[in-house]
Protein backbone atom coordinates (compact mmCIF):
# COMPACT_ATOMS: atom_id res chain seq x y z
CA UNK A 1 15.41 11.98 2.56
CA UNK A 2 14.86 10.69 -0.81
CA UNK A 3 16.75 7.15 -1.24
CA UNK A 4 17.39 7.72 -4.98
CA UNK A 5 19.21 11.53 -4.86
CA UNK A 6 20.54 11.22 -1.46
CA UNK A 7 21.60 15.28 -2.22
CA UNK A 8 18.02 16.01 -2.02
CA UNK A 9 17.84 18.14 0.77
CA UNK A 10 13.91 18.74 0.09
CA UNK A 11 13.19 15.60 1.75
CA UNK A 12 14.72 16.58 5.07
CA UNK A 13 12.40 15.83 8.15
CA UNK A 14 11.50 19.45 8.99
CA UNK A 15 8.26 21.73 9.00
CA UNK A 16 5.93 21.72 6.38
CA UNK A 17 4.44 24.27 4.30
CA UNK A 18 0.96 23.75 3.31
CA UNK A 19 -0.01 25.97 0.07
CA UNK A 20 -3.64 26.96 -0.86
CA UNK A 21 -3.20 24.07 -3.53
CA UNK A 22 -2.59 21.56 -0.86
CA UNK A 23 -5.40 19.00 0.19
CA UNK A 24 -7.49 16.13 -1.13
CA UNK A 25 -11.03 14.97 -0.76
CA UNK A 26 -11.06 14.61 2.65
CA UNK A 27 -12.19 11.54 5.22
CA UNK A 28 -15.86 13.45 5.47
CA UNK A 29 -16.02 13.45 1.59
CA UNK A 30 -14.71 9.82 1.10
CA UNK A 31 -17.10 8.78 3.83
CA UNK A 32 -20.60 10.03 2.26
CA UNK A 33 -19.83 8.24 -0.76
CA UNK A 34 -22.07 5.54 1.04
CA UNK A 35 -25.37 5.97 0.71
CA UNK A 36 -28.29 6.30 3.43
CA UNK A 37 -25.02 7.16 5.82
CA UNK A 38 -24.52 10.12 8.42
CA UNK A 39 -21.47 10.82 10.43
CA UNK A 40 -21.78 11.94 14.30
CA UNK A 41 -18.23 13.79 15.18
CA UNK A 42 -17.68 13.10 18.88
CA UNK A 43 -14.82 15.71 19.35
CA UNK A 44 -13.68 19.24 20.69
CA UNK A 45 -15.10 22.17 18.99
CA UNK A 46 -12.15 22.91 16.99
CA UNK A 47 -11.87 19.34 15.48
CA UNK A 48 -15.56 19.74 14.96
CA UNK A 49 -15.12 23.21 13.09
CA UNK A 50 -12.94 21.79 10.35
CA UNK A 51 -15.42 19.05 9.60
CA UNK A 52 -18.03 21.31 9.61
CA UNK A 53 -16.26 23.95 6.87
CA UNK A 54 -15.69 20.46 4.83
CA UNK A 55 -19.58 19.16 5.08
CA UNK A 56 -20.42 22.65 3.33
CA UNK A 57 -17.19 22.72 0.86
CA UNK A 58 -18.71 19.76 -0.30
CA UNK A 59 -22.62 19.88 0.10
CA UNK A 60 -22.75 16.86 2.85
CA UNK A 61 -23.24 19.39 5.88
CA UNK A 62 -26.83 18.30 6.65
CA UNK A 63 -25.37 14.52 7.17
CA UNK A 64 -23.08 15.26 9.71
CA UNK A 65 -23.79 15.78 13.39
CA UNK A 66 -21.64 16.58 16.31
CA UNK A 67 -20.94 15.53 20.01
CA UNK A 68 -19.05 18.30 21.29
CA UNK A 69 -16.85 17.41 24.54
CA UNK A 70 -14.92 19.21 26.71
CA UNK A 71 -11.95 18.66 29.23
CA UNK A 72 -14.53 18.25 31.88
CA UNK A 73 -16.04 15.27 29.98
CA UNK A 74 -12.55 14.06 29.26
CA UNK A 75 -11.47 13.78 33.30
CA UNK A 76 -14.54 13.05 34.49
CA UNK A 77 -14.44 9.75 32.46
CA UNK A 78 -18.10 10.43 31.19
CA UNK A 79 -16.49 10.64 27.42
CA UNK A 80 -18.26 7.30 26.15
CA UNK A 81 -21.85 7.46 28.02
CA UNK A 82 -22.12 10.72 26.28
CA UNK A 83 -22.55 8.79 22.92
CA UNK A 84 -25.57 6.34 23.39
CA UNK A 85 -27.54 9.72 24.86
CA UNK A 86 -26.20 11.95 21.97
CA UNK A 87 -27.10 8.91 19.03
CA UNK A 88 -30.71 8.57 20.41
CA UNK A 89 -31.10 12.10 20.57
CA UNK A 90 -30.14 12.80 16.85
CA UNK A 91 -32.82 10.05 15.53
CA UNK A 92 -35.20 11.66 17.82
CA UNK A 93 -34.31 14.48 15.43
CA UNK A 94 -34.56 13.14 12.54
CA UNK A 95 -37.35 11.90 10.53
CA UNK A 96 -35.52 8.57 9.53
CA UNK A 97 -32.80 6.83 10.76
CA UNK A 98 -29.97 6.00 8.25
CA UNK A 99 -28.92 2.43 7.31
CA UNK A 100 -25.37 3.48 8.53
CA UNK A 101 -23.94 5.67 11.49
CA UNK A 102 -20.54 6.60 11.46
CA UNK A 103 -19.26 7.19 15.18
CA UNK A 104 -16.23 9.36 13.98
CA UNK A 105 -13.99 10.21 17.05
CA UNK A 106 -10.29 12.33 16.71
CA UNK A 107 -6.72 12.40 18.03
CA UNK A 108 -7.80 12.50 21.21
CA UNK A 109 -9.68 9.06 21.68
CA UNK A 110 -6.42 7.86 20.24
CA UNK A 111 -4.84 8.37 23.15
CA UNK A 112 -8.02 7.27 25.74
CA UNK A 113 -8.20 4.11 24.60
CA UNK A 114 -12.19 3.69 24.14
CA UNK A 115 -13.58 0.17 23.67
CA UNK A 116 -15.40 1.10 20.64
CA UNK A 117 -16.35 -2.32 19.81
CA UNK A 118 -18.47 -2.64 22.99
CA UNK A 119 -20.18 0.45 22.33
CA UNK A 120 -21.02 -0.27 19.08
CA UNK A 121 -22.47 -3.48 20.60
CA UNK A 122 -24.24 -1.49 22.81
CA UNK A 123 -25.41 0.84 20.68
CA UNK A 124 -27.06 -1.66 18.13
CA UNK A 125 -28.92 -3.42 20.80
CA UNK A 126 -30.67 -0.33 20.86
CA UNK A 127 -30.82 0.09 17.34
CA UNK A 128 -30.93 -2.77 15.62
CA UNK A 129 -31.71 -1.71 12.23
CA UNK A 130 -29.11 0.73 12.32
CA UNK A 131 -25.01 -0.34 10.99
CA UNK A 132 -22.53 1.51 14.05
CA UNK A 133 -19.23 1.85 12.60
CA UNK A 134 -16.22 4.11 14.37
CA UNK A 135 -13.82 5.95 12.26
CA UNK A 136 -11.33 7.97 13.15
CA UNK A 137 -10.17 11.44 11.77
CA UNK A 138 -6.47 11.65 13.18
CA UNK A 139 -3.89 13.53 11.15
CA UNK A 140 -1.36 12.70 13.72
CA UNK A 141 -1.14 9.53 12.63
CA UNK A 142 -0.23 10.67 9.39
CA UNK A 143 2.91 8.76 9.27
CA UNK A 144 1.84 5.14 10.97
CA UNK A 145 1.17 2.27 9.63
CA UNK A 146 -2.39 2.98 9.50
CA UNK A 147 -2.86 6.80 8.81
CA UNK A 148 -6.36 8.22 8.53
CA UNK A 149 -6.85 7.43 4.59
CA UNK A 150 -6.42 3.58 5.33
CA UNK A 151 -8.29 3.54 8.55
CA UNK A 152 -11.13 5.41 6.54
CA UNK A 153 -10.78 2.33 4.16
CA UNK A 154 -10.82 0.06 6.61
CA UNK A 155 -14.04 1.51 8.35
CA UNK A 156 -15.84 1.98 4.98
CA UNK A 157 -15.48 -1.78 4.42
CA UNK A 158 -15.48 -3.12 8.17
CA UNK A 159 -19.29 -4.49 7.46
CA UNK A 160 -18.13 -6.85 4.61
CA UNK A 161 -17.40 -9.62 7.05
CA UNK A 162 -18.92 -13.02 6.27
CA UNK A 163 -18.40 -15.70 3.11
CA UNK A 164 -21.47 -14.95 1.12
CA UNK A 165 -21.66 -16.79 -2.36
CA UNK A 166 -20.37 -14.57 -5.06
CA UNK A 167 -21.88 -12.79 -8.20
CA UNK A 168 -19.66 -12.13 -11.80
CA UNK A 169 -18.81 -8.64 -10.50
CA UNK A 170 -15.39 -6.95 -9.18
CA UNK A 171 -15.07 -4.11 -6.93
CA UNK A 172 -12.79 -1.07 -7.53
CA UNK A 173 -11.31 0.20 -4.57
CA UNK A 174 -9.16 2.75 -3.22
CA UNK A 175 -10.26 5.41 -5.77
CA UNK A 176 -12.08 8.37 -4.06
CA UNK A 177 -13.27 8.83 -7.80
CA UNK A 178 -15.51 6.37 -9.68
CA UNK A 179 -14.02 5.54 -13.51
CA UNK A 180 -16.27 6.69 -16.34
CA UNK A 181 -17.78 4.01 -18.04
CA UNK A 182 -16.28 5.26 -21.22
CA UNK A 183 -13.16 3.41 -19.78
CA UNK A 184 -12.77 -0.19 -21.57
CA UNK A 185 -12.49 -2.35 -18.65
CA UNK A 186 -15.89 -2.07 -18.81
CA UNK A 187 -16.62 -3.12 -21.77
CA UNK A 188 -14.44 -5.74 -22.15
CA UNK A 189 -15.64 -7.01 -18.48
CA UNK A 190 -19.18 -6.96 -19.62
CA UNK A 191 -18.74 -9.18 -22.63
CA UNK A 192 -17.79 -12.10 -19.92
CA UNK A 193 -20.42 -10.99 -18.31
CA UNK A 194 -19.39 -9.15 -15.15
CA UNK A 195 -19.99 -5.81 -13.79
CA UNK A 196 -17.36 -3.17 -12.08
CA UNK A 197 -18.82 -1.55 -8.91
CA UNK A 198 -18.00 1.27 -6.82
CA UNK A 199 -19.13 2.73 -3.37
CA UNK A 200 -19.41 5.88 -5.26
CA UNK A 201 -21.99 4.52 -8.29
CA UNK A 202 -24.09 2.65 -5.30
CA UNK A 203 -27.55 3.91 -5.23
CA UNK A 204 -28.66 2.84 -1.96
CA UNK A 205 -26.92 1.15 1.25
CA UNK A 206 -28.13 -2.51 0.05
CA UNK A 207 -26.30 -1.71 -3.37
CA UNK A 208 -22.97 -0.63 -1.39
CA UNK A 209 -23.57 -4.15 1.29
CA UNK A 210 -23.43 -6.14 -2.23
CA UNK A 211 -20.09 -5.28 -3.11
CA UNK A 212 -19.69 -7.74 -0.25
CA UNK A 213 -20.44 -10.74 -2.73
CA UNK A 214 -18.08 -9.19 -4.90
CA UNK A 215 -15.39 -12.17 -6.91
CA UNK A 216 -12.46 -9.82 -7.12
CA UNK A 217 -11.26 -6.30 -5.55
CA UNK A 218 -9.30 -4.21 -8.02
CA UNK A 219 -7.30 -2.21 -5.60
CA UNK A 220 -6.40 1.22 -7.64
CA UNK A 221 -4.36 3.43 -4.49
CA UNK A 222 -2.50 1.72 -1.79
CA UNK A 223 -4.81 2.96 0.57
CA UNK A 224 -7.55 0.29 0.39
CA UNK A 225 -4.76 -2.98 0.84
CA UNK A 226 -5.26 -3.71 4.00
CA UNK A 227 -9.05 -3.25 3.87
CA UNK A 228 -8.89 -5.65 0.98
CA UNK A 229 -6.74 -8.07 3.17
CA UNK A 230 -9.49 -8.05 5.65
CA UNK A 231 -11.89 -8.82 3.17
CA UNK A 232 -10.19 -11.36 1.64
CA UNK A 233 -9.57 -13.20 5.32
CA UNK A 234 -13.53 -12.77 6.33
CA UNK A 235 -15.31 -12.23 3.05
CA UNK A 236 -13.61 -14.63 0.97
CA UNK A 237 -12.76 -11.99 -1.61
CA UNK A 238 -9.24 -12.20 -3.55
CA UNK A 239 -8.01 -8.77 -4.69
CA UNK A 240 -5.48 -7.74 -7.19
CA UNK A 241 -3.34 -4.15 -6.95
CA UNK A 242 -3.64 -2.41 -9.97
CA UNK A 243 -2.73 1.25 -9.09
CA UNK A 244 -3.54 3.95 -12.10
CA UNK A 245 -0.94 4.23 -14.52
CA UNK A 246 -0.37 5.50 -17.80
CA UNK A 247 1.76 2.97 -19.09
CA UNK A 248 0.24 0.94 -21.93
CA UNK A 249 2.44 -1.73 -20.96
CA UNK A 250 1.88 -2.20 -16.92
CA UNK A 251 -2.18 -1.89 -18.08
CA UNK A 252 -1.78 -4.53 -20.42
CA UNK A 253 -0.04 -6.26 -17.70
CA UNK A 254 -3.17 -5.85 -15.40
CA UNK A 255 -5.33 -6.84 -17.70
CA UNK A 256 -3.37 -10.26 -18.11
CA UNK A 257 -3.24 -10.76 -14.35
CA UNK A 258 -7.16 -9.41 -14.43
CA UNK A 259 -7.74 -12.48 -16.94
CA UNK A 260 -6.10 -15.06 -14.72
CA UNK A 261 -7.65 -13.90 -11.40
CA UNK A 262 -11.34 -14.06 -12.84
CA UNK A 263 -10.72 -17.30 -15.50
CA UNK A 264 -11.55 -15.45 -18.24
CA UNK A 265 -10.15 -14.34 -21.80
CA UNK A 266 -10.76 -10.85 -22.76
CA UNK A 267 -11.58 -10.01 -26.52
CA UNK A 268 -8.64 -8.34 -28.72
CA UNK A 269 -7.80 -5.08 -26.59
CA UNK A 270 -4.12 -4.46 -28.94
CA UNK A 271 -7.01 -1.68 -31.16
CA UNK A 272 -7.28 -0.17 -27.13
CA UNK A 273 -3.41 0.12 -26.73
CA UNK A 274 -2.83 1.14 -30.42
CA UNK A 275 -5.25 4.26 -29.71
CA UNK A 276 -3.42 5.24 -26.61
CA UNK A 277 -0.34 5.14 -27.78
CA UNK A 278 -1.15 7.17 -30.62
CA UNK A 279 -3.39 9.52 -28.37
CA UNK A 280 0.23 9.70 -26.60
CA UNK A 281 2.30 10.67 -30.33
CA UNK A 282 0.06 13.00 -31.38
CA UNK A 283 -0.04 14.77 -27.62
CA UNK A 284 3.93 14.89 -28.19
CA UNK A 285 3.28 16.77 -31.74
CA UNK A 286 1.40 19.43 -30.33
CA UNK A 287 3.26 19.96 -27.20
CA UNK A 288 7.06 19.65 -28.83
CA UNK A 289 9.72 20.75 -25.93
CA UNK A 290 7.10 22.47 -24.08
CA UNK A 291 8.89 21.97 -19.96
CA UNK A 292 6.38 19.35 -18.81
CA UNK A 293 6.04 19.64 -14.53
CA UNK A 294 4.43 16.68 -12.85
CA UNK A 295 2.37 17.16 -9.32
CA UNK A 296 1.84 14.15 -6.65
CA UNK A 297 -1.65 15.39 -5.87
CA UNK A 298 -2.55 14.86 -9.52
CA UNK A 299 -1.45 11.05 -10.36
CA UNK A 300 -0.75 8.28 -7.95
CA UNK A 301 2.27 7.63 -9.70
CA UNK A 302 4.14 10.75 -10.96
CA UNK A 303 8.15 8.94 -11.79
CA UNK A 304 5.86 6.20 -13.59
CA UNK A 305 4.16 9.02 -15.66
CA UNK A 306 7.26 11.49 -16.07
CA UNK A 307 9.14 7.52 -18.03
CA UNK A 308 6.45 7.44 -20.36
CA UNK A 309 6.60 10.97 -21.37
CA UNK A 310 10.21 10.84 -21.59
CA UNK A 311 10.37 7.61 -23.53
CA UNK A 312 7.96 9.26 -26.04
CA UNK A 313 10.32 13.01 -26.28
CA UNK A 314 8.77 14.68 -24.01
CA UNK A 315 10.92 17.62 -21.94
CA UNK A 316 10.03 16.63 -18.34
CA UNK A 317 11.64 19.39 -16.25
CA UNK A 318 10.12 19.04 -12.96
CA UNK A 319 8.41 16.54 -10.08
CA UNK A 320 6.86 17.99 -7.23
CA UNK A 321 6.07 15.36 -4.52
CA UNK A 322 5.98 14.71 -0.85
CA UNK A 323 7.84 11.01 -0.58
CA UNK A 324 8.76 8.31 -3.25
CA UNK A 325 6.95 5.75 -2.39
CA UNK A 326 8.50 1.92 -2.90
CA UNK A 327 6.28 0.85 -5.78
CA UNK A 328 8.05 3.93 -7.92
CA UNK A 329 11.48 3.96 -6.86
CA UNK A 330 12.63 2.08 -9.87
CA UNK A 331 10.79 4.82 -12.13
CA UNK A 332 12.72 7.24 -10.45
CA UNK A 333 16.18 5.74 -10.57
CA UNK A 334 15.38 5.35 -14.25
CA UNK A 335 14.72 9.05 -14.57
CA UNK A 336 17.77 10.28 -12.78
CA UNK A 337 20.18 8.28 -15.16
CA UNK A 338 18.25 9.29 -18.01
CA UNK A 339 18.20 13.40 -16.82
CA UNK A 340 20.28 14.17 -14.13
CA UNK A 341 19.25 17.70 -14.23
CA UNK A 342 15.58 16.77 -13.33
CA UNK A 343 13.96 18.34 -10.50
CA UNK A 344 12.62 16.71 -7.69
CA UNK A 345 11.56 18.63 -5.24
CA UNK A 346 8.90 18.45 -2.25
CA UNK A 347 6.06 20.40 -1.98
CA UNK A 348 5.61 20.84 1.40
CA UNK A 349 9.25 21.32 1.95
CA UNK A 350 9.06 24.84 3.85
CA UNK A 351 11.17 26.40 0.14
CA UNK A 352 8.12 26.11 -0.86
CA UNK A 353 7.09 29.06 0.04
CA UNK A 354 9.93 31.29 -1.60
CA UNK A 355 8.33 30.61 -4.92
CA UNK A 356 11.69 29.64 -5.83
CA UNK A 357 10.73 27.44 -9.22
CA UNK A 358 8.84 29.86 -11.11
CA UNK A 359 8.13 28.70 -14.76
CA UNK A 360 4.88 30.50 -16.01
CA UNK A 361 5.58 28.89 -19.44
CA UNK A 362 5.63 24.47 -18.06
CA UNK A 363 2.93 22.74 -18.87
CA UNK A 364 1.73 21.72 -15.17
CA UNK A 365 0.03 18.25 -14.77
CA UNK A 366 -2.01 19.27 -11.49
CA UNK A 367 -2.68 22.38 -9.63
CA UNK A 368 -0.58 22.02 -6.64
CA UNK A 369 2.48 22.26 -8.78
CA UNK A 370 0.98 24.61 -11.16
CA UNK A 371 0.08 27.42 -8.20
CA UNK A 372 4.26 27.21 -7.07
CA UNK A 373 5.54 27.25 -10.71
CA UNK A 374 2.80 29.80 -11.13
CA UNK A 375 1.87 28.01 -14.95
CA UNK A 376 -0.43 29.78 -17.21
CA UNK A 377 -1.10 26.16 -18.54
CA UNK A 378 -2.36 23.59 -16.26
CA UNK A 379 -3.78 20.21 -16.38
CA UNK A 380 -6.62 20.46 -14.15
CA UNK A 381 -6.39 16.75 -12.63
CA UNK A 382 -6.49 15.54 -8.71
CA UNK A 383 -5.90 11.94 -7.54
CA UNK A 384 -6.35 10.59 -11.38
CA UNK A 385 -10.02 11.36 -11.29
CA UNK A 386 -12.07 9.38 -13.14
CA UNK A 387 -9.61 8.06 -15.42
CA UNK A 388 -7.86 4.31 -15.92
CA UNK A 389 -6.87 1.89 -18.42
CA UNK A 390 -6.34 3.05 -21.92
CA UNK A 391 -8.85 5.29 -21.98
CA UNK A 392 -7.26 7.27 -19.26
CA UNK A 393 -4.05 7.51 -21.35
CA UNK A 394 -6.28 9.14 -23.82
CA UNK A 395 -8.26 11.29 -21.89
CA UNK A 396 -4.76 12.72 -19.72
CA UNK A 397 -3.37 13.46 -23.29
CA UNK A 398 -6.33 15.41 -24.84
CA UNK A 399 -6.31 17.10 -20.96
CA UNK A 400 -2.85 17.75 -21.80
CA UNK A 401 -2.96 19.63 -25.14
CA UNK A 402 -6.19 21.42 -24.17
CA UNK A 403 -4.09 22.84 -21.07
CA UNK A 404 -1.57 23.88 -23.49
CA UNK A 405 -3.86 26.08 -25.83
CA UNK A 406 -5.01 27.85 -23.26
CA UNK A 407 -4.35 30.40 -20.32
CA UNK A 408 -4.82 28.63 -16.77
CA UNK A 409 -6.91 30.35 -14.01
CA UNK A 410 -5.24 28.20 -11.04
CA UNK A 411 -7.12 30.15 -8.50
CA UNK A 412 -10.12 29.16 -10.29
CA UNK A 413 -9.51 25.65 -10.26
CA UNK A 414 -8.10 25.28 -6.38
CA UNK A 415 -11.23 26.71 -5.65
CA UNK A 416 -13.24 23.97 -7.73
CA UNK A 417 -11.77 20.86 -6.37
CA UNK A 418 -13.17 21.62 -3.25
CA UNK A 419 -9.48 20.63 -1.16
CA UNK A 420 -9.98 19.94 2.76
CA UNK A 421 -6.46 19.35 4.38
């Protein structure tokens, strides 16, 4: 239950619905963003299925490859001398073996206990040229310390290991999605004469290894901290949280903190802010008291989204989440006294399902919350795609009034993003 409306019953510990609009990029998606990588599923066949429908939701089927076991395999205790046969049969297969195998395993090996670490040994004494790393794709572990998102993180990462000397370049982490370069970090970055990288703008394996020599990680979604605390222990590189927001203050903020971490002094940004909070004025012109709805699966931080627009007129009506997570309770507690009569309501709260908040008129930021209030205007955005800093203010307004002047397809768009739950 929600700690700032303890009346909240949608927060109750109970079943969960899961709409067609529920979902996210998935750890098979988040995964391939390394290049020259595979994956090799070592599973049951049903496990196996749903990574299989994901490979060809997202065009990565022909880099995954499957170990299917069975309860035989499982009791016989034959489970891990399946693997070294089944990896040297697929690079018999194949016509070149990739820079980076991802042993991915599921719930069950959770609860066999396998010594991955001296299989992986094993396996590249065998292969030497070849990087063995195990991930694991368990949803039970949704609610532990390390649920499948941050394990992926940590397993993406787990090669960055050793002290190498560092080059004028920061690493942005976290963020499924790389940020356009239209996005002034960059610029302002490059004029000191560093460079932003990210797994998903590497353009071969060696690229993605030399985020290792990386000064700074720029952590944008909790998910990547404690990968970033391993690399900071064994790879000597600091990081910095700096989750997406579209507050021109908390950006300035990072960019002060950005400034101190690297040594530098950025040129005059204030023209940067000035823009966005313009961008964010004129937005509020065109939408007037249009009921604004704000959806979890669309920005990392909804309550720090839905103060903004509220400080600047806007008539926020509605939050749909699944948890408020520490880092926005404040946000929230701000909202509350402000409105009391906001709604906060969870998403997969079983409700759900009655269609209960109906409001084809809102302006929806996301889909998931546009599909229940069944909007005719949504903001087609998941996870803050592509968008940070100032620019991002911009870019989420113009999304914003575009949504507005037009009729919303929501099917259309769940379909798009390409969702794997």
């Amino acid at each position: 239950m929600c700690d700032c409306k303890p009346a909240c019953p949608s927060f109750e510990k109970t079943l969960q619905y899961v709409s067609p609009a529920h979902g996210g990029w998935g750890v098979i998606r988040v995964a391939a963003l390394i290049p020259d990588s595979r994956m090799l599923f070592v599973c049951p066949f049903a496990c196996g299925r749903h990574g299989a429908l994901g490979g060809i939701v997202n065009g990565i089927k022909d880099r995954i490859h499957y170990l299917y076991i069975d309860e035989s395999d499982i009791v016989s205790g034959n489970y891990e001398n399946l693997i070294p046969d089944a990896v040297t049969e697929l690079f018999e297969f194949l016509e070149k073996r990739p820079k980076l195998l991802f042993i991915f395993v599921s719930c069950l090996d959770d609860l066999l206990g396998t010594d991955h670490e001296s299989l992986n040994a094993e396996l590249s004494e065998m292969y030497p040229d070849v990087n063995f790393v195990t991930a694991h794709m368990n949803p039970f572990k949704a609610d532990t310390k390390i649920p499948p998102a941050v394990g992926l993180q940590l397993s993406m990462y787990h090669l960055f290991d050793k002290n190498l000397p560092k080059l004028k370049q920061i690493n942005m982490i976290g963020n499924n999605a790389y940020i356009k370069k239209d996005c002034e970090l960059y610029s302002l970055l490059k004029e000191q004469g560093y460079a932003i990288k990210h797994v998903g703008r590497c353009s071969s394996f060696d690229d993605f290894m030399s985020m290792g020599q990386s000064s700074l990680n720029l952590i944008l979604h909790p998910c990547a901290k404690m990968a970033a605390e391993r690399m900071e222990k064994l790879a000597g590189i600091p990081y910095q949280m700096s989750f997406n927001t579209y507050d021109p203050e908390e950006i300035e903020a990072y960019y002060h903190t950005l400034e101190k971490n690297l040594g530098i002094q950025f040129s005059d940004y204030s023209g940067y802010k000035a823009s966005a909070i313009d961008s964010i004025k004129h937005a509020k012109e065109i939408i007037g008291d249009t009921p604004v709805v704000i959806d979890y699966q669309s920005v990392l931080k909804p309550f720090s989204l839905a103060k903004v627009l509220v400080q600047y007129g806007f008539n926020v009506k509605m939050i749909f989440c699944d948890d408020i997570s520490s880092f926005e309770k404040e946000k929230c507690m701000w909202l509350l006294e402000k409105n009391p009569e906001l709604k906060i309501i969870s998403a997969l709260h079983p409700d759900s399902i009655k269609m209960e908040n109906k409001m084809p008129q809102c302006l929806c930021i996301g889909f998931s919350g546009g599909y229940l209030t069944e909007s005719e205007h949504v903001v087609d955005l998941m996870e803050d795609e592509y968008l940070y800093g100032f620019w991002g203010i911009e870019e989420l307004m113009k999304k914003m009034e575009y949504a507005l002047s037009q009729k919303t397809d929501v099917n259309k768009i769940i379909s798009g993003a390409k969702l794997i739950v």
